[in-house]
PDB file of N, CA and C in Angstrom:
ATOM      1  N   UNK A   1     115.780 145.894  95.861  1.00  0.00           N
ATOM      2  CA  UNK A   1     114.399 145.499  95.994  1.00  0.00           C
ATOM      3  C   UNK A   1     114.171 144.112  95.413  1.00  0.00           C
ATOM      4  N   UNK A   2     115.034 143.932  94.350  1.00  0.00           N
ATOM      5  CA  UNK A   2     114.986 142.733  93.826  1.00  0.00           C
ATOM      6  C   UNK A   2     115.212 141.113  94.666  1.00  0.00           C
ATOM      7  N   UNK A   3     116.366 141.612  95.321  1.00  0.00           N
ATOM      8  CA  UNK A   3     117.301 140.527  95.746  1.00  0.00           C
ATOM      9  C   UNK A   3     116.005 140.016  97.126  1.00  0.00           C
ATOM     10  N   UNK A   4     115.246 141.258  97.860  1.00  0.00           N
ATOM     11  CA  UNK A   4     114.651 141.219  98.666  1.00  0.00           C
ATOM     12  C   UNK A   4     113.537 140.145  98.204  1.00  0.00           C
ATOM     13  N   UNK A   5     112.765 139.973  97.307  1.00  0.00           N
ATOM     14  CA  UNK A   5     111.499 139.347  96.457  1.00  0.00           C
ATOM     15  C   UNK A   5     112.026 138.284  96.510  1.00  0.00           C
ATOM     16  N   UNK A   6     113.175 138.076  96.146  1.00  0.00           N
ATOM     17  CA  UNK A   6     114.021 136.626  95.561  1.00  0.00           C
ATOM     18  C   UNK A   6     114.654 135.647  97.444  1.00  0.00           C
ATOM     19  N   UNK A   7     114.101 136.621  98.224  1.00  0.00           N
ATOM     20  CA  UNK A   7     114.914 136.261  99.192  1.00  0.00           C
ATOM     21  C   UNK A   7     113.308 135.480 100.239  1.00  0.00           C
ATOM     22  N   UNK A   8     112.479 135.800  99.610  1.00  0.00           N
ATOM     23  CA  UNK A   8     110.212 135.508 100.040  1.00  0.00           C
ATOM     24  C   UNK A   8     110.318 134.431  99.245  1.00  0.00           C
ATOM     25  N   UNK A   9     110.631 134.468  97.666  1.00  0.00           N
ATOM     26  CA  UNK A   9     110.761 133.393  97.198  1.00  0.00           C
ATOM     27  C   UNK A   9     111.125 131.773  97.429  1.00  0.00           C
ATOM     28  N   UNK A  10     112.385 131.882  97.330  1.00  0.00           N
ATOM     29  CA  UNK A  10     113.157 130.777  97.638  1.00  0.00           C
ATOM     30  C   UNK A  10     112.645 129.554  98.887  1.00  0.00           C
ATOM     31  N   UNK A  11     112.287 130.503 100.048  1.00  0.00           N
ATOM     32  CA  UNK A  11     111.459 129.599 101.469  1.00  0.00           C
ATOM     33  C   UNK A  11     110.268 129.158 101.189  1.00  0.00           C
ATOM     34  N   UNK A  12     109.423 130.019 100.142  1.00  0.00           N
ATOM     35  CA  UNK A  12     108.063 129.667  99.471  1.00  0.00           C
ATOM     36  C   UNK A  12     108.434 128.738  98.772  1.00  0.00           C
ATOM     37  N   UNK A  13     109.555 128.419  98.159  1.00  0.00           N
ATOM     38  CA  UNK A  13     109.728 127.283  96.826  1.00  0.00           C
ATOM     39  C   UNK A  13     109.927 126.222  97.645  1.00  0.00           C
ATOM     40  N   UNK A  14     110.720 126.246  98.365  1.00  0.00           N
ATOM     41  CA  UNK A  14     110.893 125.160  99.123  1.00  0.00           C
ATOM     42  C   UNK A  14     109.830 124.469 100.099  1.00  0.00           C
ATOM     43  N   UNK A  15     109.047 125.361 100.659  1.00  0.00           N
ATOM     44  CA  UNK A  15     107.629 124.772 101.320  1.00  0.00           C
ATOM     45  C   UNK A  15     107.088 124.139 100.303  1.00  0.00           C
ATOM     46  N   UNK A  16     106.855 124.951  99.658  1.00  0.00           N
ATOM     47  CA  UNK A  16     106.438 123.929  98.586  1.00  0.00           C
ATOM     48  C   UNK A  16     106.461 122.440  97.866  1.00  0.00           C
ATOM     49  N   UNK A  17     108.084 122.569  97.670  1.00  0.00           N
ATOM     50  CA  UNK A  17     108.223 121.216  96.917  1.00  0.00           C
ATOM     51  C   UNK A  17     108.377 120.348  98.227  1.00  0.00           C
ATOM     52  N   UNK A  18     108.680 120.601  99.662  1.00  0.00           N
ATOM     53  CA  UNK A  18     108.108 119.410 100.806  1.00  0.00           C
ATOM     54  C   UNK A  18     107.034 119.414 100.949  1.00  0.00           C
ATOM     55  N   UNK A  19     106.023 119.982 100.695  1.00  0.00           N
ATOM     56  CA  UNK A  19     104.648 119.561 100.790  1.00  0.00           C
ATOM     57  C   UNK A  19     104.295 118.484  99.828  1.00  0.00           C
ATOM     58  N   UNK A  20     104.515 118.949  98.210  1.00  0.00           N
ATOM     59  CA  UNK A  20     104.357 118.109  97.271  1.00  0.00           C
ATOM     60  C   UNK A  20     105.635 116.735  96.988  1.00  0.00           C
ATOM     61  N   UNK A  21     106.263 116.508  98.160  1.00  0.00           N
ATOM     62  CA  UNK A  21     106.819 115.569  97.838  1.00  0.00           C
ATOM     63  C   UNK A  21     106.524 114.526  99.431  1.00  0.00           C
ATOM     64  N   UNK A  22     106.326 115.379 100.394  1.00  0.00           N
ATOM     65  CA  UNK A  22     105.855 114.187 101.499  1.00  0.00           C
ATOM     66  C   UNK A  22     104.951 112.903 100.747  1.00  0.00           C
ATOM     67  N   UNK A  23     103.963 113.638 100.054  1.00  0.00           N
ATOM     68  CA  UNK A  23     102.510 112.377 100.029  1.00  0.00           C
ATOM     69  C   UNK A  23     103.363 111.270  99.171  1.00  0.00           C
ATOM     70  N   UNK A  24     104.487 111.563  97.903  1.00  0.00           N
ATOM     71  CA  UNK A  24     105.391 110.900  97.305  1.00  0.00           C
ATOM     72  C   UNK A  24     106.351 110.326  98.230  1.00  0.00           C
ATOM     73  N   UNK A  25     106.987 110.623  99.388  1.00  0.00           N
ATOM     74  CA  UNK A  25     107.651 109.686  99.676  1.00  0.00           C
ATOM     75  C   UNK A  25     107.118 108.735 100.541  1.00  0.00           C
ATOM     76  N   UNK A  26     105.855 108.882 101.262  1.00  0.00           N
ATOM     77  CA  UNK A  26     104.934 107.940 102.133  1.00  0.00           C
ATOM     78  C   UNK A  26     104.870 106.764 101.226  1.00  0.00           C
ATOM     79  N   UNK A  27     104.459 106.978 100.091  1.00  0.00           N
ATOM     80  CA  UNK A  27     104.092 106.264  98.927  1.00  0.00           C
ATOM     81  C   UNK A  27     104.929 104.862  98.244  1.00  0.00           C
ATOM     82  N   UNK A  28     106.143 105.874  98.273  1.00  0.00           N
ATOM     83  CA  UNK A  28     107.563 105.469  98.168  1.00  0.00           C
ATOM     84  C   UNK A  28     107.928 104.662  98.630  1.00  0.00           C
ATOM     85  N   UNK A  29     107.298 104.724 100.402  1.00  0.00           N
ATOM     86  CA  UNK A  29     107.697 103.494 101.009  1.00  0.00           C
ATOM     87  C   UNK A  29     106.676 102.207 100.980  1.00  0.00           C
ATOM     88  N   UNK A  30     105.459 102.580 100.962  1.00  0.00           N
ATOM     89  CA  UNK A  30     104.861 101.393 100.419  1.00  0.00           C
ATOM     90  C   UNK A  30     105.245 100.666  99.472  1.00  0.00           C
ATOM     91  N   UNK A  31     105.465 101.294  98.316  1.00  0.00           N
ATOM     92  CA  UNK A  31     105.927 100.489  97.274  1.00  0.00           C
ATOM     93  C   UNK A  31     107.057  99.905  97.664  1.00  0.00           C
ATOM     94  N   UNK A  32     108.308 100.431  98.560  1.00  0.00           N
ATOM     95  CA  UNK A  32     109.558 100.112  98.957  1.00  0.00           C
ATOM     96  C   UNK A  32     108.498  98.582 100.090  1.00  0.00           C
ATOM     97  N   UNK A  33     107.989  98.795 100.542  1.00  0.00           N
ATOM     98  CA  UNK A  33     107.593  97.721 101.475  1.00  0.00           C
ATOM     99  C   UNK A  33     107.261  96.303 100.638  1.00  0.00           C
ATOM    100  N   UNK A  34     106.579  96.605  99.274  1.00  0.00           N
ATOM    101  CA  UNK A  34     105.623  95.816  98.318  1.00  0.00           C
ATOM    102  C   UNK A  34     107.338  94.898  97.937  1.00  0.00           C
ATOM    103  N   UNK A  35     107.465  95.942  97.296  1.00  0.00           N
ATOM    104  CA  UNK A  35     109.109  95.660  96.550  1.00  0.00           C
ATOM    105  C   UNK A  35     109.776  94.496  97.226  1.00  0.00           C
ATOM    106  N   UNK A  36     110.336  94.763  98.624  1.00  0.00           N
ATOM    107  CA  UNK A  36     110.681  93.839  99.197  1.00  0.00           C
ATOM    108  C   UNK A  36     110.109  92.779 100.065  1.00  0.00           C
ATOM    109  N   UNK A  37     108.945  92.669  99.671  1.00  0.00           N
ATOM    110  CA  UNK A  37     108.022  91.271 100.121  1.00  0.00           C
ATOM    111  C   UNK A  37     107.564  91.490 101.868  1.00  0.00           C
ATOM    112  N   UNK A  38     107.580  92.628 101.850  1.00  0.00           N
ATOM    113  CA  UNK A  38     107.180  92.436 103.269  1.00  0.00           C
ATOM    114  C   UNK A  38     105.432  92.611 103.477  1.00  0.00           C
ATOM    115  N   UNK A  39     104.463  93.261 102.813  1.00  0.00           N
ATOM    116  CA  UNK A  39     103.529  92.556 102.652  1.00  0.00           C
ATOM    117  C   UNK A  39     103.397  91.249 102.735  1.00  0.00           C
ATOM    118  N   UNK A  40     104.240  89.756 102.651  1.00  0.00           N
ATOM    119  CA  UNK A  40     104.173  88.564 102.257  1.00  0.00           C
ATOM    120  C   UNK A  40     104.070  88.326 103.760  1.00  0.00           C
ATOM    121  N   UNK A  41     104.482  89.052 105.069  1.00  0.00           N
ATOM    122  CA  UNK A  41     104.104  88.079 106.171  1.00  0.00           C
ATOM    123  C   UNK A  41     103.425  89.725 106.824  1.00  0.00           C
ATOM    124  N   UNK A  42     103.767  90.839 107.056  1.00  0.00           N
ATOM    125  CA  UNK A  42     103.212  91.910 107.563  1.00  0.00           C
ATOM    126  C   UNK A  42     101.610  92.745 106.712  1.00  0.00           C
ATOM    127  N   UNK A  43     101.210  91.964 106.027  1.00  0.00           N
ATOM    128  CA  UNK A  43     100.037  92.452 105.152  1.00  0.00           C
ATOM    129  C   UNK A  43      98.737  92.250 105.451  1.00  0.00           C
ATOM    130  N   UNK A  44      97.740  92.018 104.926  1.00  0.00           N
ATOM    131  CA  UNK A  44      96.448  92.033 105.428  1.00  0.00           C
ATOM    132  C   UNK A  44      95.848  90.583 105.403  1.00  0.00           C
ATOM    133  N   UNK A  45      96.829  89.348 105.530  1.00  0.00           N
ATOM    134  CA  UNK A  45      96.901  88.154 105.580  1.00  0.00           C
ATOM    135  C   UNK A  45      97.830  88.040 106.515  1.00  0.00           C
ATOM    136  N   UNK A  46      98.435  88.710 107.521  1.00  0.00           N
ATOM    137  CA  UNK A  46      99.554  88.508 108.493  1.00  0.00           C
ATOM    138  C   UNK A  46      99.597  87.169 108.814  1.00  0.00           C
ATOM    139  N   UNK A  47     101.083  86.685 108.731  1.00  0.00           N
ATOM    140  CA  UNK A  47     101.621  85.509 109.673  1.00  0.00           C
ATOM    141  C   UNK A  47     101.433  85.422 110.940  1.00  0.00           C
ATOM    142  N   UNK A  48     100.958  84.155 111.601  1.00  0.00           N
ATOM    143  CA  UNK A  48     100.542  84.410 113.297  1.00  0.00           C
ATOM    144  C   UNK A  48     101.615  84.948 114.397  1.00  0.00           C
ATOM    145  N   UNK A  49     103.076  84.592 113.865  1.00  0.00           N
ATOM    146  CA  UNK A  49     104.118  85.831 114.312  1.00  0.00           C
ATOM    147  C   UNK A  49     104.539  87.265 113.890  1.00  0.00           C
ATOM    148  N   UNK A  50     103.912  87.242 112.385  1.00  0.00           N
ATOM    149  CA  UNK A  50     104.334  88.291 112.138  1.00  0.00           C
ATOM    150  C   UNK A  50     103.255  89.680 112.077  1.00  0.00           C
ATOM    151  N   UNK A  51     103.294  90.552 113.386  1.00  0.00           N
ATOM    152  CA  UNK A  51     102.698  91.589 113.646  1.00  0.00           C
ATOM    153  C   UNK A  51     102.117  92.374 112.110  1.00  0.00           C
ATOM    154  N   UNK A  52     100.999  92.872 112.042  1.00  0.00           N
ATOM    155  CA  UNK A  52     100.348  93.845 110.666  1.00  0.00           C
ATOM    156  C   UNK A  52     101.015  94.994 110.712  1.00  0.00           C
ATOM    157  N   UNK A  53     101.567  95.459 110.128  1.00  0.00           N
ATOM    158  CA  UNK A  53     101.851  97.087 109.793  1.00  0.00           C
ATOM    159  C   UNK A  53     101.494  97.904 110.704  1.00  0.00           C
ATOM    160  N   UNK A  54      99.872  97.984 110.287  1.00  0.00           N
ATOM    161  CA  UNK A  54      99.602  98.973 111.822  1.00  0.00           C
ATOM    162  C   UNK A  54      99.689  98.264 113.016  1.00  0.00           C
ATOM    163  N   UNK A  55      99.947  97.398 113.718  1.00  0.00           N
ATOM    164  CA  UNK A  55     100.078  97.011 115.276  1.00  0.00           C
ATOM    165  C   UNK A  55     101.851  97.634 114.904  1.00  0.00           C
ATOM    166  N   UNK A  56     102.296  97.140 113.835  1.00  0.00           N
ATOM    167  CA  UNK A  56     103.775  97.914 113.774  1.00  0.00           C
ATOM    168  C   UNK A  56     103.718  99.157 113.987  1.00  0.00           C
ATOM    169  N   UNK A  57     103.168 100.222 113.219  1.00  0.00           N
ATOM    170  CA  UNK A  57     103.188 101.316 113.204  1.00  0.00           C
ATOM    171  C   UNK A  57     102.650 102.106 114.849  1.00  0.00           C
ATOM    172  N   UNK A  58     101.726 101.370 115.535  1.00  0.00           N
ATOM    173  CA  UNK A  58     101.306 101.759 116.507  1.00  0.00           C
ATOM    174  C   UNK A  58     102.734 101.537 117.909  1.00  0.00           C
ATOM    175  N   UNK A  59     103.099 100.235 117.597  1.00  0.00           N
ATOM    176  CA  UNK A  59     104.540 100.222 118.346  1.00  0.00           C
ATOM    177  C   UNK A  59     105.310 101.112 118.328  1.00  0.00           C
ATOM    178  N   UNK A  60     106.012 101.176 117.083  1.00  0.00           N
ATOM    179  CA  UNK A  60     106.594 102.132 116.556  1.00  0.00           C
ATOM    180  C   UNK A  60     107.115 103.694 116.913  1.00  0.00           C
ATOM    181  N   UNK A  61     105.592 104.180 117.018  1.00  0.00           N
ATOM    182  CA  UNK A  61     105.221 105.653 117.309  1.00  0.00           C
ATOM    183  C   UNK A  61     105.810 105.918 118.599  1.00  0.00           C
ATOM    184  N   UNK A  62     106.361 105.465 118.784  1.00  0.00           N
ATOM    185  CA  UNK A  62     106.838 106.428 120.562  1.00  0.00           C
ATOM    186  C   UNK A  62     108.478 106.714 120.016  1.00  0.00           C
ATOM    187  N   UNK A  63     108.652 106.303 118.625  1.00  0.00           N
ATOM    188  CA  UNK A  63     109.854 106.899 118.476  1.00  0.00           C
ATOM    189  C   UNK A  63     109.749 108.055 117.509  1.00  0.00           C
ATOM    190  N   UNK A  64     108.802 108.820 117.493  1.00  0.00           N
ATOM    191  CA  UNK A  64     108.726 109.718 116.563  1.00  0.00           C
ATOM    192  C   UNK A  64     109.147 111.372 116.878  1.00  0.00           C
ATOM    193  N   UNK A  65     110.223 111.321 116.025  1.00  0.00           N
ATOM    194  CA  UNK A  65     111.111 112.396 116.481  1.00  0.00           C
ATOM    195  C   UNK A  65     112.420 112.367 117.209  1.00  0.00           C
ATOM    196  N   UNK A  66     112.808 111.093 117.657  1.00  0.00           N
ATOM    197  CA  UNK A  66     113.722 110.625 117.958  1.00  0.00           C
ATOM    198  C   UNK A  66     114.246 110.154 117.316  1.00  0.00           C
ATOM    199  N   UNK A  67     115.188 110.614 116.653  1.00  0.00           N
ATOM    200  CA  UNK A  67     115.913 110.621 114.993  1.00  0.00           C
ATOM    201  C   UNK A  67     117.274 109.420 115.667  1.00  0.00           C
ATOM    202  N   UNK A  68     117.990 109.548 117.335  1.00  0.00           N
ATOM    203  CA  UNK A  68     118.941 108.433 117.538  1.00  0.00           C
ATOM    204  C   UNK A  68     117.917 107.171 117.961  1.00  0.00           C
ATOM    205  N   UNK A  69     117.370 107.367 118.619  1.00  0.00           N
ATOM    206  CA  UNK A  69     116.478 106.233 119.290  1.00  0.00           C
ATOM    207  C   UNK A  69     116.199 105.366 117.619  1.00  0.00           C
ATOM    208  N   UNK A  70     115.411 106.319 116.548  1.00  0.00           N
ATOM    209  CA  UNK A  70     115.292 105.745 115.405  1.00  0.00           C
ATOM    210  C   UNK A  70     116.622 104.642 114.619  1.00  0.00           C
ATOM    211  N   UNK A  71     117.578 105.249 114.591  1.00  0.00           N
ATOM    212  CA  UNK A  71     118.649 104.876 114.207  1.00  0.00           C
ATOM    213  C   UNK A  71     119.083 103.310 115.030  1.00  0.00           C
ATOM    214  N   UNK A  72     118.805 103.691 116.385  1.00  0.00           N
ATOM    215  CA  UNK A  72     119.504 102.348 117.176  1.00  0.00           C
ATOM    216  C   UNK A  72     118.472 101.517 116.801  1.00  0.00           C
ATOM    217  N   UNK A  73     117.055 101.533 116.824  1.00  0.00           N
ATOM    218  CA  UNK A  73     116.414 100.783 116.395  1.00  0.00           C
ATOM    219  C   UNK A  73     116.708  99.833 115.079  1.00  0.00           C
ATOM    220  N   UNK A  74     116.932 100.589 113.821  1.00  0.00           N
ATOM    221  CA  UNK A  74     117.480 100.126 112.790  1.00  0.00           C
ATOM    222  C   UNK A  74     118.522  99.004 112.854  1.00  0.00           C
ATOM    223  N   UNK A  75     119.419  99.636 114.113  1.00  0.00           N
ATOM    224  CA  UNK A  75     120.922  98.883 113.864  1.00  0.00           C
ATOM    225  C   UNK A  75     120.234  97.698 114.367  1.00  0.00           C
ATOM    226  N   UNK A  76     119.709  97.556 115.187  1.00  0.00           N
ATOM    227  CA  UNK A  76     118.876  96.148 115.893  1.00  0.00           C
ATOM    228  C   UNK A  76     118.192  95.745 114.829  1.00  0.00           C
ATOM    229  N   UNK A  77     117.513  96.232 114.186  1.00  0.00           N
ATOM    230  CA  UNK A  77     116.575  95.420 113.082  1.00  0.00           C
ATOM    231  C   UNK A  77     117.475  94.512 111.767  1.00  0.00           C
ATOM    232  N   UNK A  78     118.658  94.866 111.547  1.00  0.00           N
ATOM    233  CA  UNK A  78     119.280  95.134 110.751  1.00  0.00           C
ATOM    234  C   UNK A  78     120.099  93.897 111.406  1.00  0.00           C
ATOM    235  N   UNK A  79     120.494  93.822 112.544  1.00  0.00           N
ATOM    236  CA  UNK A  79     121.539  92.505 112.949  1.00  0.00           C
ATOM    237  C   UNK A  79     120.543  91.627 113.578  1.00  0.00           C
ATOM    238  N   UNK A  80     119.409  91.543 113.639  1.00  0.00           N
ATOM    239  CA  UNK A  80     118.533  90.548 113.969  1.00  0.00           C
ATOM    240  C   UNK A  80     118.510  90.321 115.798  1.00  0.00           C
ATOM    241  N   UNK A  81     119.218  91.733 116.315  1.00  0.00           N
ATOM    242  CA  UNK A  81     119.028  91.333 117.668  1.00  0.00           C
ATOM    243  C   UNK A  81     117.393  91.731 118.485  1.00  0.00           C
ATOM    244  N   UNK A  82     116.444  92.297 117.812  1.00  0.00           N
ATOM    245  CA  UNK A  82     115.035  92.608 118.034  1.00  0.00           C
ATOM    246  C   UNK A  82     114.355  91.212 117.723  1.00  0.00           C
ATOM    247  N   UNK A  83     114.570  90.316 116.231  1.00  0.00           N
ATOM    248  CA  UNK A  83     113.529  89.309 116.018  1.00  0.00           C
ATOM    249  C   UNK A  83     113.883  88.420 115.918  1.00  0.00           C
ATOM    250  N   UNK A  84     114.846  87.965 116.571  1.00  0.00           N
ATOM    251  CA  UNK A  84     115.880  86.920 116.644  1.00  0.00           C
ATOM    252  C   UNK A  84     116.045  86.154 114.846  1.00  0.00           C
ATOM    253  N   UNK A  85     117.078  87.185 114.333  1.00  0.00           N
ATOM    254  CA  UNK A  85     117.367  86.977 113.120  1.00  0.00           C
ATOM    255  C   UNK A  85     116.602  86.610 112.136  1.00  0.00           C
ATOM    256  N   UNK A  86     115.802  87.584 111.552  1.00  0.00           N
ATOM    257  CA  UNK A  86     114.560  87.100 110.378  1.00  0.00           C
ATOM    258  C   UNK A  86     115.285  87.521 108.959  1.00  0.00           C
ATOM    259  N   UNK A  87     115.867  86.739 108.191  1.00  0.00           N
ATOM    260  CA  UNK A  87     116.383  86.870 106.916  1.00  0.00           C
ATOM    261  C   UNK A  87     116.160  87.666 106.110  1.00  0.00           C
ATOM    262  N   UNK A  88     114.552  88.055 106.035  1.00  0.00           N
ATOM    263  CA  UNK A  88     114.192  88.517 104.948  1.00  0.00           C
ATOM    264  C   UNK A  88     114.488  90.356 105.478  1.00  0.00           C
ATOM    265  N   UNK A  89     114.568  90.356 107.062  1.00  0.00           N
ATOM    266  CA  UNK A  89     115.107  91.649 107.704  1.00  0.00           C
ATOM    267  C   UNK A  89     116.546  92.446 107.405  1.00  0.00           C
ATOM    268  N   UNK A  90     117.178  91.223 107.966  1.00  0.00           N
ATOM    269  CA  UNK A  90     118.608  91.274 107.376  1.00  0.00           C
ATOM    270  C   UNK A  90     119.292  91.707 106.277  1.00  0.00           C
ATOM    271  N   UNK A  91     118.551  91.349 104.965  1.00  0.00           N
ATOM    272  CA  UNK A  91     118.824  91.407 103.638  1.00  0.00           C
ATOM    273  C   UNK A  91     118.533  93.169 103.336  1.00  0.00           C
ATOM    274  N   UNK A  92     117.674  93.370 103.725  1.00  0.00           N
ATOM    275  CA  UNK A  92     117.927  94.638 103.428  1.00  0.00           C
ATOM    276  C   UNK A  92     118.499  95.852 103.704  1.00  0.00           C
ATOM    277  N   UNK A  93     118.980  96.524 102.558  1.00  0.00           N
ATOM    278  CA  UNK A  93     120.127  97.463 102.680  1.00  0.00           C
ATOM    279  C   UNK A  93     119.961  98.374 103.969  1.00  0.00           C
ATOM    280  N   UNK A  94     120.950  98.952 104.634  1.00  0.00           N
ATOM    281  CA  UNK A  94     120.441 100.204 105.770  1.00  0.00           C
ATOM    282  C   UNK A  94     119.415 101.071 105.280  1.00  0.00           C
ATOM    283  N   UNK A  95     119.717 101.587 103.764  1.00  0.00           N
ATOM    284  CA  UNK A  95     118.867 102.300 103.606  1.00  0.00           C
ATOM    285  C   UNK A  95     117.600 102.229 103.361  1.00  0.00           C
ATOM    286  N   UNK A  96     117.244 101.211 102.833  1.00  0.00           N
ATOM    287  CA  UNK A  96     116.146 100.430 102.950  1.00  0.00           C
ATOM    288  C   UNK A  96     115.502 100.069 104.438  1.00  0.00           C
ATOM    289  N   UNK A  97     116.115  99.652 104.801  1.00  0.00           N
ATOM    290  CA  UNK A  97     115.579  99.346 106.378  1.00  0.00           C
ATOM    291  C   UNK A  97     115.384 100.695 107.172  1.00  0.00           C
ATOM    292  N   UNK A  98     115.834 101.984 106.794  1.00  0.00           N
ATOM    293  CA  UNK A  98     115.697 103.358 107.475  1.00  0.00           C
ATOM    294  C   UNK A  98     114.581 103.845 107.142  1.00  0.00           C
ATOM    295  N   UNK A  99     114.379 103.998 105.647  1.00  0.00           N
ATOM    296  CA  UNK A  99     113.387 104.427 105.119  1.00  0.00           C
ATOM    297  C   UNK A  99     112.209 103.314 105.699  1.00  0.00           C
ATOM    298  N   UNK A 100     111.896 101.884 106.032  1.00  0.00           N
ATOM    299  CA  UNK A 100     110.660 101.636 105.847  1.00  0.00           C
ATOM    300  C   UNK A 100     110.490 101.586 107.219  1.00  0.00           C
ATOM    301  N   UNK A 101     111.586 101.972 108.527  1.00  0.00           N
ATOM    302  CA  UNK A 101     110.789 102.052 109.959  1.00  0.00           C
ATOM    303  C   UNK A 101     110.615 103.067 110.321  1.00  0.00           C
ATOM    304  N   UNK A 102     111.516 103.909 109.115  1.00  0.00           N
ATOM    305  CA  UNK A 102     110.831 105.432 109.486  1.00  0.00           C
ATOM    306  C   UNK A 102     109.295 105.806 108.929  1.00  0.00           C
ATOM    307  N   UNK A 103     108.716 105.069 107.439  1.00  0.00           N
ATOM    308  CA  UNK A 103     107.896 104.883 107.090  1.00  0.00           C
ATOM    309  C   UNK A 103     106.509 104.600 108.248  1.00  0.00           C
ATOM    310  N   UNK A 104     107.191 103.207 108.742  1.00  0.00           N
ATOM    311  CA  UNK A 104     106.103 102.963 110.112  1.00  0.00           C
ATOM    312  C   UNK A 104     105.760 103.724 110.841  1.00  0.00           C
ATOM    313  N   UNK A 105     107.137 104.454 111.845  1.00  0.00           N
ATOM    314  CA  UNK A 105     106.783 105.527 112.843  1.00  0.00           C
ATOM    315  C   UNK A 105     106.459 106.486 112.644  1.00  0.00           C
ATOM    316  N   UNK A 106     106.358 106.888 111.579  1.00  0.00           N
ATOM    317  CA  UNK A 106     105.218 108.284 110.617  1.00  0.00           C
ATOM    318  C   UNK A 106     103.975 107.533 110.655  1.00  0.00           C
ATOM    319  N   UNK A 107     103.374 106.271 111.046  1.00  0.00           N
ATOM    320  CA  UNK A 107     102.158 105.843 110.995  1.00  0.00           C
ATOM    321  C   UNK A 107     101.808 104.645 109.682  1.00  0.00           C
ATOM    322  N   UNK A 108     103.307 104.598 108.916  1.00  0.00           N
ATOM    323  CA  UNK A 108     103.083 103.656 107.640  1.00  0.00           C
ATOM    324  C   UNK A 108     101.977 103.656 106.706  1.00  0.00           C
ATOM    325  N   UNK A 109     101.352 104.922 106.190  1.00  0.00           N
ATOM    326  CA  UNK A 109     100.308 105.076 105.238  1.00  0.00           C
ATOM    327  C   UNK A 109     100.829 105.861 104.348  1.00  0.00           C
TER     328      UNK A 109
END
C-alpha cells in the first residue's frame, strides 16, 4: 500500500517542481539575454537593422515544437549564415544561443 502512495507521489513532485521552475527559467533567459548585451541592439531602443525581441519572437513562433527545425536554426545563427555574420551572435556559446532562441520561440517573456 505503501509503495502504491509513493508511486501518486513522485509524478505530483515532479509537476510540481516544472511548474515552479518554468516562470525561473523564462527569467533566466532574460537575464541570459541582458548578460550578453543583446538588449544593446534588440531592446526597446532597437537598431534600425536590428529587429525588437518581439518582431523576433513573433518570427520565431512557427518553430514551436519543432525541437530539429529549432536546432538547425541555431546552427545557422551560430555560423552567421541567417545574418550575414553578426559577432556579437557568433560569440556565443551553443548553449547560450539554444537557450535564448528557444527563449524567443516560447514568445521571449
Amino acid at each position: 500500500m505503501q509503495s502504491h502512495t509513493l508511486q501518486h507521489r513522485i509524478p505530483l513532485a515532479v509537476a510540481l517542481l516544472i511548474t515552479l521552475a518554468y516562470p525561473l527559467a523564462a527569467h533566466a533567459n532574460s537575464e541570459l539575454a541582458s548578460d550578453k548585451g543583446c538588449y544593446n541592439c534588440h531592446g526597446a531602443s532597437a537598431h534600425a537593422k536590428a529587429p525588437s525581441f518581439e518582431r523576433l519572437a513573433r518570427q520565431l513562433s512557427k518553430y514551436q515544437g519543432d525541437l530539429a527545425a529549432e536546432d538547425k536554426y541555431v546552427t545557422k545563427f551560430l555560423t552567421g549564415e541567417i545574418f550575414n555574420h553578426i559577432d556579437a551572435h557568433e560569440q556565443l556559446t551553443p548553449e547560450s544561443a539554444k537557450a535564448l532562441i528557444h527563449w524567443l520561440i516560447e514568445g521571449g517573456k
